[in-house]
N, C-alpha and C. Protein backbone atom coordinates (compact mmCIF):
# COMPACT_ATOMS: atom_id res chain seq x y z
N UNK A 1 93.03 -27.55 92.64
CA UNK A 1 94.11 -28.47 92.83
C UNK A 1 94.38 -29.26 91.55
N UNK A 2 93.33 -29.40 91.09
CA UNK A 2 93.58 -30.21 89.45
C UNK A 2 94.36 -28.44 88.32
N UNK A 3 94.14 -28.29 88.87
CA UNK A 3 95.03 -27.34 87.92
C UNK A 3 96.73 -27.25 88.36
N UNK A 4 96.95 -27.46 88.98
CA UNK A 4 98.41 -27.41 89.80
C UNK A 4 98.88 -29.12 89.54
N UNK A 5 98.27 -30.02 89.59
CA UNK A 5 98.18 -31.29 89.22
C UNK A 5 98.27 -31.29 87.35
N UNK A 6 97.97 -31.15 86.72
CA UNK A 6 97.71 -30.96 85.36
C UNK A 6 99.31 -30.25 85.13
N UNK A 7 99.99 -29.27 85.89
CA UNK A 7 101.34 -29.10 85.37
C UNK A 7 102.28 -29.94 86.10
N UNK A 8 102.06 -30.92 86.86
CA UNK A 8 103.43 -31.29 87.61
C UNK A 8 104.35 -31.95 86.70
N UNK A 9 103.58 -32.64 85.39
CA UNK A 9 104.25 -32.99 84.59
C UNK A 9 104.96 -32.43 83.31
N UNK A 10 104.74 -31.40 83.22
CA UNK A 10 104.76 -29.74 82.45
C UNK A 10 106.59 -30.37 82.81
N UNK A 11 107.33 -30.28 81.61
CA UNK A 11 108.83 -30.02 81.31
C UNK A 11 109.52 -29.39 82.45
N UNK A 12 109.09 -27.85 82.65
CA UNK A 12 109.75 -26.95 83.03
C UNK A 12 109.35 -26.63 84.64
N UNK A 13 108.37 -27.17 84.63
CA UNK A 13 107.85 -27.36 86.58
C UNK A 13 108.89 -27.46 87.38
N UNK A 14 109.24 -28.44 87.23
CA UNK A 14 110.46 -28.69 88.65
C UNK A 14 111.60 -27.81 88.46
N UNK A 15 111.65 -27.32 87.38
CA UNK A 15 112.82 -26.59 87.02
C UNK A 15 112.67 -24.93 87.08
N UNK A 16 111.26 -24.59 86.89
CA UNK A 16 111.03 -23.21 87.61
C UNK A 16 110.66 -23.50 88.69
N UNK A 17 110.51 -23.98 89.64
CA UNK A 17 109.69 -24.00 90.95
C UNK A 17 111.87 -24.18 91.76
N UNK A 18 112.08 -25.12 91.11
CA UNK A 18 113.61 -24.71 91.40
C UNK A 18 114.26 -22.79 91.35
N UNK A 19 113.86 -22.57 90.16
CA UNK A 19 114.74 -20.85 89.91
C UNK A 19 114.17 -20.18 91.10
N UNK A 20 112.57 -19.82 90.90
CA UNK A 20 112.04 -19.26 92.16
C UNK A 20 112.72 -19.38 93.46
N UNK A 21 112.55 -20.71 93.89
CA UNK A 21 113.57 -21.10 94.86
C UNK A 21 114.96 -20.71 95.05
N UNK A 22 115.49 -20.94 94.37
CA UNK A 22 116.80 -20.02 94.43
C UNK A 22 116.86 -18.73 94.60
N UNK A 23 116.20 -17.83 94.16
CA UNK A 23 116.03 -16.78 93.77
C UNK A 23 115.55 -16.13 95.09
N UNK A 24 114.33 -17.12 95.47
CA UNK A 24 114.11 -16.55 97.00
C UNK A 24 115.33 -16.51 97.81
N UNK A 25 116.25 -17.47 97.89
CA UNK A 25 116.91 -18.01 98.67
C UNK A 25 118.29 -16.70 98.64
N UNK A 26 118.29 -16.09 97.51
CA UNK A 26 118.95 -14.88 97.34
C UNK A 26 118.51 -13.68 97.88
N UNK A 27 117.21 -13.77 97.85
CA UNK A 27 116.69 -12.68 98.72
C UNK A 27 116.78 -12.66 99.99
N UNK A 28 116.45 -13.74 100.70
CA UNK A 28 116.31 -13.89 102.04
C UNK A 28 117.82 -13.54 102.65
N UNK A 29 119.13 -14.51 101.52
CA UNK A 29 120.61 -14.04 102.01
C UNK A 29 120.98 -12.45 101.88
N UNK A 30 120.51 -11.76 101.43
CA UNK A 30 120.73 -10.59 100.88
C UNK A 30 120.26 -9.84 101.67
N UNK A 31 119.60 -9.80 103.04
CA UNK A 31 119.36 -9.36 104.12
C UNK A 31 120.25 -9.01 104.84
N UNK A 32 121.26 -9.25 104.48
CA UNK A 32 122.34 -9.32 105.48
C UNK A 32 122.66 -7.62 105.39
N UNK A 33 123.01 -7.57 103.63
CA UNK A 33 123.32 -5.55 103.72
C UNK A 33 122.04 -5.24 103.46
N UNK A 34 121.74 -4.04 104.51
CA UNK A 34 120.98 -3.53 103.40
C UNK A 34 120.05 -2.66 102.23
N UNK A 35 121.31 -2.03 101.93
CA UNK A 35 121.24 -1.55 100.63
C UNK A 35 121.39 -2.90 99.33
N UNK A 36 121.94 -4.21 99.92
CA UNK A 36 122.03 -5.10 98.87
C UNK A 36 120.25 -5.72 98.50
N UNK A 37 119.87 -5.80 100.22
CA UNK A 37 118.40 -6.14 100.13
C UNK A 37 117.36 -4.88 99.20
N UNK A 38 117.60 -3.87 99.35
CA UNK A 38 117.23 -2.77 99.18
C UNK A 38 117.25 -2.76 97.26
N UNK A 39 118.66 -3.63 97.03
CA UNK A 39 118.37 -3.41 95.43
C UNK A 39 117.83 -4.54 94.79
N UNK A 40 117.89 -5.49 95.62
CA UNK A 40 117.88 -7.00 94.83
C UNK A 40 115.81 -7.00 95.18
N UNK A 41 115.20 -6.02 95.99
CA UNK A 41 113.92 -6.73 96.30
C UNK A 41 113.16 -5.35 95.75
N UNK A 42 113.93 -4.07 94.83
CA UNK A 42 113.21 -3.12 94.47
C UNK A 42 111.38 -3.14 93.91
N UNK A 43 111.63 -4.49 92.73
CA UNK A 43 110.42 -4.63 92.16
C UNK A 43 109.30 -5.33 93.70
N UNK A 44 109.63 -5.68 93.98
CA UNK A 44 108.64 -6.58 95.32
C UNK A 44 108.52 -5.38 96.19
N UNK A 45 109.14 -4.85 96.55
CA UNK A 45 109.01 -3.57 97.66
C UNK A 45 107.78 -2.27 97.37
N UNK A 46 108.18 -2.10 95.38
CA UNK A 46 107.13 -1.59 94.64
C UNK A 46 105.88 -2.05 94.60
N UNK A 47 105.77 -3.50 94.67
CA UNK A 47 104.53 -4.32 94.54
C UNK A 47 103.93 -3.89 95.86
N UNK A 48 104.18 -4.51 97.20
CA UNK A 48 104.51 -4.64 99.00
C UNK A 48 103.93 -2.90 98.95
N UNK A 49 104.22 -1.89 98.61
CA UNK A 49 103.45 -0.49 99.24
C UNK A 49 102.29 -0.15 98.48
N UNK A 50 102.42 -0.31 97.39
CA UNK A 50 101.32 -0.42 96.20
C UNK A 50 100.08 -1.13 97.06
N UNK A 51 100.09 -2.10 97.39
CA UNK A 51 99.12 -3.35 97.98
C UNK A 51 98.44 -2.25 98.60
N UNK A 52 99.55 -2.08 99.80
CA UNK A 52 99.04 -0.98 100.82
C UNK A 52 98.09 -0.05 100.74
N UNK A 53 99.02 0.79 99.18
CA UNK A 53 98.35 1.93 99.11
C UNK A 53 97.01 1.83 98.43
N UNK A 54 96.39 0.99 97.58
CA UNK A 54 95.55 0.48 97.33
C UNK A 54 94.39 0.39 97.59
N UNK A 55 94.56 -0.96 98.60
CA UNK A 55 93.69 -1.32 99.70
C UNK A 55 93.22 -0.49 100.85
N UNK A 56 94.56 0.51 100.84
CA UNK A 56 93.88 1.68 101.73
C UNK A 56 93.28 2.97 100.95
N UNK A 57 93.73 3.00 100.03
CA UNK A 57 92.69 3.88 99.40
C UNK A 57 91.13 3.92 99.01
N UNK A 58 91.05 1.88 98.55
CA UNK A 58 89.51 1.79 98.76
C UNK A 58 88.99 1.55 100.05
N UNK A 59 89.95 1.35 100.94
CA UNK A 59 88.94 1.07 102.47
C UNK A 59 89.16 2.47 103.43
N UNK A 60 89.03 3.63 102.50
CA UNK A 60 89.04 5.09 103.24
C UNK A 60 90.17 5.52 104.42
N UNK A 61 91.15 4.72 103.70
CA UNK A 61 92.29 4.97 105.51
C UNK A 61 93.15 6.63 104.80
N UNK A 62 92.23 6.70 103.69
CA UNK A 62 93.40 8.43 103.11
C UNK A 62 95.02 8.23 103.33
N UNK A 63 95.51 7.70 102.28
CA UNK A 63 96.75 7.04 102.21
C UNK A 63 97.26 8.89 102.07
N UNK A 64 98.72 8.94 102.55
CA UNK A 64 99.29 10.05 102.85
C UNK A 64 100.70 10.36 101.97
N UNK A 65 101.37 9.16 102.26
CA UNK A 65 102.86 9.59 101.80
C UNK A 65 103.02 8.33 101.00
N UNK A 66 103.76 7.87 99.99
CA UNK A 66 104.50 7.00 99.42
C UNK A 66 105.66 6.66 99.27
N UNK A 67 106.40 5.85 99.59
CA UNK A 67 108.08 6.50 99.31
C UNK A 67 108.56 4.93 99.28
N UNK A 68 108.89 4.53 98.24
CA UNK A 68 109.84 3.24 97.98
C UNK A 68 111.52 3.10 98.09
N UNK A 69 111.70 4.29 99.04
CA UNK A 69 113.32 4.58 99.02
C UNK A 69 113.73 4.47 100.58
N UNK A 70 114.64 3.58 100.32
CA UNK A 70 114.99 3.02 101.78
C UNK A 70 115.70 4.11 102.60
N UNK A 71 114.75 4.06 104.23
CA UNK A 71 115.48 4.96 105.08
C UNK A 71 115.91 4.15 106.33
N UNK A 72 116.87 4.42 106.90
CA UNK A 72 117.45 4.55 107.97
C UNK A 72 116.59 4.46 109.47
N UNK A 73 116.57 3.93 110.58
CA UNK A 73 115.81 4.43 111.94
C UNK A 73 116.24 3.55 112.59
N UNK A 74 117.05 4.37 113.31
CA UNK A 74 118.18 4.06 113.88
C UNK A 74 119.23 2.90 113.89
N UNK A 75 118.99 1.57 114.63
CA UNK A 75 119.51 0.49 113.85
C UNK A 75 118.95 -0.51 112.88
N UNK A 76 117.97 0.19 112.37
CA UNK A 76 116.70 -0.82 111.57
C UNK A 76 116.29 0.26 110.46
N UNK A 77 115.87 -0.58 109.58
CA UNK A 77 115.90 -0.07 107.81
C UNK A 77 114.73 0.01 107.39
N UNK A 78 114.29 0.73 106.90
CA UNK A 78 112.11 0.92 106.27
C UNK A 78 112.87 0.75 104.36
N UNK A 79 112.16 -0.23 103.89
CA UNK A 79 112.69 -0.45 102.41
C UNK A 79 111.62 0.73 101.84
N UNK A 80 110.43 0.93 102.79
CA UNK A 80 109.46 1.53 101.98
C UNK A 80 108.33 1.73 102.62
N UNK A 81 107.47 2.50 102.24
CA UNK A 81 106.19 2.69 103.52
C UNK A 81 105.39 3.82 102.93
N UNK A 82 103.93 3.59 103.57
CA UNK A 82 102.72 4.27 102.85
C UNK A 82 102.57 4.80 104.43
N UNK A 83 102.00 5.97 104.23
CA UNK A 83 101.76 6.55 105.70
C UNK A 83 100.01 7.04 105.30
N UNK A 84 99.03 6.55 106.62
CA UNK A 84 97.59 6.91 106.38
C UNK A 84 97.11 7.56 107.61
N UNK A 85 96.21 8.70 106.82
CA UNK A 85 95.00 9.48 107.92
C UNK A 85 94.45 9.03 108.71
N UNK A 86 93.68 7.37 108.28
CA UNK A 86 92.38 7.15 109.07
C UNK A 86 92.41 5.69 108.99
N UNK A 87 93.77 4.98 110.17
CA UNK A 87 93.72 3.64 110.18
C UNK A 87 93.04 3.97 111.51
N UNK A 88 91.72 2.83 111.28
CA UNK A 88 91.00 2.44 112.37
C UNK A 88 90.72 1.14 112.76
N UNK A 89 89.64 0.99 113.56
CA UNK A 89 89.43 -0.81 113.78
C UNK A 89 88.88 -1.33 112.58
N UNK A 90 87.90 -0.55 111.24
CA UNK A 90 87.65 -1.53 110.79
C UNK A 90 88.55 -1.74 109.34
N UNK A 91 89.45 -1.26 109.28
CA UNK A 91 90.14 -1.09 107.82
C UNK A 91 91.81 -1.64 108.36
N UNK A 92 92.09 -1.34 109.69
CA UNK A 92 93.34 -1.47 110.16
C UNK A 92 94.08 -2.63 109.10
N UNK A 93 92.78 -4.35 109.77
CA UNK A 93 93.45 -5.18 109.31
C UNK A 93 93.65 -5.67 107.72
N UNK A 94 92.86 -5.09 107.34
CA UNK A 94 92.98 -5.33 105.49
C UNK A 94 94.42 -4.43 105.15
N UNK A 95 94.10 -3.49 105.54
CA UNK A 95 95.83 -2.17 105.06
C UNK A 95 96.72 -2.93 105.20
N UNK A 96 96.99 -3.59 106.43
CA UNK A 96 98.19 -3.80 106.88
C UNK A 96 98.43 -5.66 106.04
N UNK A 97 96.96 -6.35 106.04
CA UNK A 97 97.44 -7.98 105.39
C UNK A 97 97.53 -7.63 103.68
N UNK A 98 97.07 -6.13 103.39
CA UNK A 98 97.31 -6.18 101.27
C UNK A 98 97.88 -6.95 100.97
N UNK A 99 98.93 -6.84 101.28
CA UNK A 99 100.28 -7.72 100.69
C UNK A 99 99.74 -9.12 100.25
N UNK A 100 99.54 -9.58 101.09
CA UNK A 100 99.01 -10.89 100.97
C UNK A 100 98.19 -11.40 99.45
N UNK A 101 97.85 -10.01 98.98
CA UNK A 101 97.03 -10.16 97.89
C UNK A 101 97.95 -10.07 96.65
N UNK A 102 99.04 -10.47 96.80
CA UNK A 102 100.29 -10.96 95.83
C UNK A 102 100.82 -11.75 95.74
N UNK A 103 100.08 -12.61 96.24
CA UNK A 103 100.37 -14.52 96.21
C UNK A 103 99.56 -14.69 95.32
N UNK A 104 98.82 -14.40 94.61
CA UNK A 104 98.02 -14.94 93.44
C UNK A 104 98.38 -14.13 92.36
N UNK A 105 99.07 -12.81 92.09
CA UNK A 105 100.03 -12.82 91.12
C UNK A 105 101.46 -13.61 90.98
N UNK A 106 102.41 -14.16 92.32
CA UNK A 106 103.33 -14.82 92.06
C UNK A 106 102.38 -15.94 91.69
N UNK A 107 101.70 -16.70 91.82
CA UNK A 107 100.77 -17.80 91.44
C UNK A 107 100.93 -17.68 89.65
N UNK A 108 100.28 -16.54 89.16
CA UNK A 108 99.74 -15.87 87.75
C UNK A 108 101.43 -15.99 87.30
N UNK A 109 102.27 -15.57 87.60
CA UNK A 109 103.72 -15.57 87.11
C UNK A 109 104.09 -16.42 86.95
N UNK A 110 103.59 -17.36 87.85
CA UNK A 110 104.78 -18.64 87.77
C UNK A 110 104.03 -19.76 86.44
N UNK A 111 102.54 -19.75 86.62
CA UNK A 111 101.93 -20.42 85.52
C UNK A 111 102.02 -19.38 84.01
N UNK A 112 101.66 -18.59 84.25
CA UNK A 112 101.69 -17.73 83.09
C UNK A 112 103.00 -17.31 82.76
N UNK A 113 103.28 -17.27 83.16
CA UNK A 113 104.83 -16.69 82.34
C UNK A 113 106.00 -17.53 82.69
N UNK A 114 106.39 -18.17 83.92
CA UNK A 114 107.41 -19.30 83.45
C UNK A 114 107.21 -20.47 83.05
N UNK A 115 106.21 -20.78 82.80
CA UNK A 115 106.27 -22.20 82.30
C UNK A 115 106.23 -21.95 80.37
N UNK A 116 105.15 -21.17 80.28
CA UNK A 116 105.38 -21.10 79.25
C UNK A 116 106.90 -20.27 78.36
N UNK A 117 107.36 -19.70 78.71
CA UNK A 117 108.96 -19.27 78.52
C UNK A 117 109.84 -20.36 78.39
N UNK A 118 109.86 -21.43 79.62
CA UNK A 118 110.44 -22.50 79.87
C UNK A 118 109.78 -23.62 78.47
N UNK A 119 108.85 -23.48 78.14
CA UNK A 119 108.32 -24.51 76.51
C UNK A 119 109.24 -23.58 75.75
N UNK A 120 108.65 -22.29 75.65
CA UNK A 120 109.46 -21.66 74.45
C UNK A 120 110.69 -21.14 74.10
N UNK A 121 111.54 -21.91 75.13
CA UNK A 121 113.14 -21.84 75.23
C UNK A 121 113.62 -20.31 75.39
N UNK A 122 113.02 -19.52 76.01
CA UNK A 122 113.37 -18.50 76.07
C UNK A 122 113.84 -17.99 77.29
N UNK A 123 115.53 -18.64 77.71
CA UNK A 123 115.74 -18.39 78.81
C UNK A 123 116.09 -17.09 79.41
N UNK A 124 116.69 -16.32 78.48
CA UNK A 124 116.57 -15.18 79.64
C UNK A 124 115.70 -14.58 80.15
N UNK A 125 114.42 -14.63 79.28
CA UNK A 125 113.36 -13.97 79.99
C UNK A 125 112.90 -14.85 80.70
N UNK A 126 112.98 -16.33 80.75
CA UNK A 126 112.80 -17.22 81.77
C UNK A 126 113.72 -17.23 83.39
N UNK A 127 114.43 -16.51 83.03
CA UNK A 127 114.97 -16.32 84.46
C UNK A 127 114.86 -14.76 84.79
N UNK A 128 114.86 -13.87 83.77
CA UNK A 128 114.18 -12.57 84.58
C UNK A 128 112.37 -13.29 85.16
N UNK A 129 111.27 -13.81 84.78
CA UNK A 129 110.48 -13.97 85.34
C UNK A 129 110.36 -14.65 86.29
N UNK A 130 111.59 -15.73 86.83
CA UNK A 130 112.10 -16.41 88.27
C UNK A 130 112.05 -15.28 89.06
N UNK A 131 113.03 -14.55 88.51
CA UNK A 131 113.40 -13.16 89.42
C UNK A 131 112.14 -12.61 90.15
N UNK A 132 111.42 -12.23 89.21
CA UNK A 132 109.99 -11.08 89.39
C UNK A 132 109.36 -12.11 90.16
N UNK A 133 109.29 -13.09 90.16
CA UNK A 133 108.08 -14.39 90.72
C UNK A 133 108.76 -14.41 92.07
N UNK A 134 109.55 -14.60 92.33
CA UNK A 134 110.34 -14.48 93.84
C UNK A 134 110.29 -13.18 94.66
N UNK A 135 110.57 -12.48 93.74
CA UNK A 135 110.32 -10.97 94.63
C UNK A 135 109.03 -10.36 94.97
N UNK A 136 108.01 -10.89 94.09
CA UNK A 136 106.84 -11.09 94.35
C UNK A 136 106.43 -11.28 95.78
N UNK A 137 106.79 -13.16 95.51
CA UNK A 137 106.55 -13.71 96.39
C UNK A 137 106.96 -13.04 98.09
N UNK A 138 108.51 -12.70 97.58
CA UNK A 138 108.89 -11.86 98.43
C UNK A 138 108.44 -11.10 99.35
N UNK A 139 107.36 -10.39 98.52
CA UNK A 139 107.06 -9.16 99.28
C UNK A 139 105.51 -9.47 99.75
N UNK A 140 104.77 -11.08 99.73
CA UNK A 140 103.93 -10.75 99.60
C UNK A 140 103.60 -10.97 101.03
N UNK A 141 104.64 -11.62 101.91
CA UNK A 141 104.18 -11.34 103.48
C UNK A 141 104.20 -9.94 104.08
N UNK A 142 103.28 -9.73 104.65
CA UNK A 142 103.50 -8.51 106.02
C UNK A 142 104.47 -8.45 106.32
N UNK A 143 104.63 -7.20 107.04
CA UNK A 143 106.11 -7.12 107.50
C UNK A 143 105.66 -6.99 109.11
N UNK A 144 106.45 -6.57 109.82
CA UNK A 144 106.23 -6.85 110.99
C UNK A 144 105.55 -5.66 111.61
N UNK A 145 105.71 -4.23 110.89
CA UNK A 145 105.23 -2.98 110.95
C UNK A 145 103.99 -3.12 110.52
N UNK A 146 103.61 -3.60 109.72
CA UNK A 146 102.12 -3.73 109.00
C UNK A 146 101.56 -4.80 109.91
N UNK A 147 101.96 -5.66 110.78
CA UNK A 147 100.92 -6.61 111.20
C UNK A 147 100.89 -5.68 112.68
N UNK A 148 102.10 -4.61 113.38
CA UNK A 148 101.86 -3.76 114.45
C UNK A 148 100.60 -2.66 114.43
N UNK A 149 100.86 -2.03 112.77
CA UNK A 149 99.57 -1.21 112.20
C UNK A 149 98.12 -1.40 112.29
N UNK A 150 98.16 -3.45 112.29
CA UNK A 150 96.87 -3.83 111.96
C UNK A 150 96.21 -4.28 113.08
N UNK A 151 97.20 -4.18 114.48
CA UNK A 151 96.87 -5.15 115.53
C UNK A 151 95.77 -5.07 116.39
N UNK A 152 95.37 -3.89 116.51
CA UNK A 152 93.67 -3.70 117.24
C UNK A 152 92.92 -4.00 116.26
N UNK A 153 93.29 -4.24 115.13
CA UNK A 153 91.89 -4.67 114.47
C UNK A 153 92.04 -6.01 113.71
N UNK A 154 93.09 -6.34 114.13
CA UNK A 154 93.19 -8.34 113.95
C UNK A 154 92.46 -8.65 115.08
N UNK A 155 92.39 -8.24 115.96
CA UNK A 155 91.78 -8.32 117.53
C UNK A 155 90.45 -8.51 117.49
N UNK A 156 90.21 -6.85 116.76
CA UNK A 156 88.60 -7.09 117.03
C UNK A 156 87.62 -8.37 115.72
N UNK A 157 88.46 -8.44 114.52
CA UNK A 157 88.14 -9.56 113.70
C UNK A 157 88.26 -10.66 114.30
N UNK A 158 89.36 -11.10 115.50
CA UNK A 158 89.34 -12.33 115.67
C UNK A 158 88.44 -12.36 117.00
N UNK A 159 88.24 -11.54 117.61
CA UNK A 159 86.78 -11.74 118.72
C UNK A 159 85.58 -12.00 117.89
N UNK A 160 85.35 -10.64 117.00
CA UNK A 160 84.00 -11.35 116.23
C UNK A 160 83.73 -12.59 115.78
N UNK A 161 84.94 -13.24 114.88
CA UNK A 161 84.78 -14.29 114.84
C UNK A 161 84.80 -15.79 115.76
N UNK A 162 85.49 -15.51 116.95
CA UNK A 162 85.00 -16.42 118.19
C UNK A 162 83.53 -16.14 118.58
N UNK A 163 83.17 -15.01 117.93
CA UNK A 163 81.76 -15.02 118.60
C UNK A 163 80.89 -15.60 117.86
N UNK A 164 81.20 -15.23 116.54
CA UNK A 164 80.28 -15.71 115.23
C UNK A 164 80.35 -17.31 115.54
N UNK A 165 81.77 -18.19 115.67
CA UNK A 165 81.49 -19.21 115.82
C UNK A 165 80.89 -19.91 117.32
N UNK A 166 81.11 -19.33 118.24
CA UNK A 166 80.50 -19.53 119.64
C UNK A 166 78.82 -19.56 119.17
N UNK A 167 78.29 -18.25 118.35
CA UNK A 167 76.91 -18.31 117.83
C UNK A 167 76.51 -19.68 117.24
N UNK A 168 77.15 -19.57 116.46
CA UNK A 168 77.02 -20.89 115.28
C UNK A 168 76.71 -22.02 116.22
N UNK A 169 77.72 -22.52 116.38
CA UNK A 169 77.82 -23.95 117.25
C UNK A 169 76.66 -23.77 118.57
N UNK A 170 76.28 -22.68 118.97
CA UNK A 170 75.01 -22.83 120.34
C UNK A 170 73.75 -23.17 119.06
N UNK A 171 73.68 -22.12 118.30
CA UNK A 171 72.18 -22.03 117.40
C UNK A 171 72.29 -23.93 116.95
N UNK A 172 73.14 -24.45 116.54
CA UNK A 172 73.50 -25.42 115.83
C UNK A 172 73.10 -26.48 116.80
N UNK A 173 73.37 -26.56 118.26
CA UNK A 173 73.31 -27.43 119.08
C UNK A 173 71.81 -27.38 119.63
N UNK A 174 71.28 -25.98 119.38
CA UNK A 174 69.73 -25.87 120.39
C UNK A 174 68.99 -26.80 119.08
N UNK A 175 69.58 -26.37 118.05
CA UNK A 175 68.19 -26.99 117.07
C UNK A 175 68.41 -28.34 117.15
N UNK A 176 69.40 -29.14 117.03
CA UNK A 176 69.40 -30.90 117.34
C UNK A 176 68.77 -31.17 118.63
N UNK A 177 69.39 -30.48 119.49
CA UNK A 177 68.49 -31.00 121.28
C UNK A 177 66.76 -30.74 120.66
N UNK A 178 66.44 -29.46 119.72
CA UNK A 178 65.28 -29.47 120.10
C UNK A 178 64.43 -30.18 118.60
N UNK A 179 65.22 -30.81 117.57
CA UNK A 179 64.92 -31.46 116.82
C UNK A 179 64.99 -33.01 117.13
């Protein structure tokens, strides 16, 4: 938190944390067509299956197909999609949350490369890296297919962990009664 504190006063802070913002705010409107969504979120969509394919390649799900080219089904649009052999209960939910693991590159973008752009007056590449930092960001939620992919095994993570903590808190309570 002292590191995020240490730039609020940084020149160009409020003023990239503004572009991003906008920039998202273009993406999200740009939903409307989409082939417009389809061009404006290319780099994030690239990032968004990548994650996928990744994470499922080291957690053995034998990633299958790749394809970053938007299709059609029926009244609803796939920008992009990794297709796997061997989603099971224990890999389901990592495949499907990857994404998530691109909030700490829009993080890395926005300190590393717009602020410093924004000192070194270098705006156009200061607003192509708004761009990339948004689409990032963009892509770095699940989609609604990937959290359907992951859903028996968000399940069984979130039982274990009611149990782990149900454990915890009994072991925790016998030793005070018996301390």
């Amino acid at each position: 938190m002292e590191y995020l504190h240490s730039h609020l006063s940084d020149a160009g802070f409020m003023s990239s944390v503004a572009l991003v913002l906008i920039f998202y705010a273009v993406l999200r409107g740009a939903r409307i067509s989409m082939w417009r969504i389809a061009l404006v979120s290319f780099p994030g969509t690239i990032a968004h299956e990548l994650a996928h394919f990744v994470v499922g390649t080291l957690l053995l799900a034998r990633p299958r197909r790749f394809s970053v080219w938007p299709r059609a089904h029926g009244h609803t649009w796939t920008l992009g999609s990794v297709s796997f052999g061997n989603i099971g209960l224990l890999n389901g939910a990592f495949v499907a949350l990857a994404p998530l693991l691109l909030l700490p590159l829009a993080w890395l973008c926005f300190f590393d490369a717009l602020l410093p752009l924004w000192d070194g007056g270098q705006w156009g590449w200061w607003l192509l890296a708004g761009y990339l930092t948004a689409t990032v960001l963009f892509a770095a939620l699940p989609s609604f297919q990937d959290v359907k992919l992951g859903a028996r095994s968000f399940f069984l993570y979130a039982a274990l962990g009611g149990f782990m903590w149900w454990a915890y808190t009994y072991a925790l309570a016998a030793y005070k009664h018996a301390g």
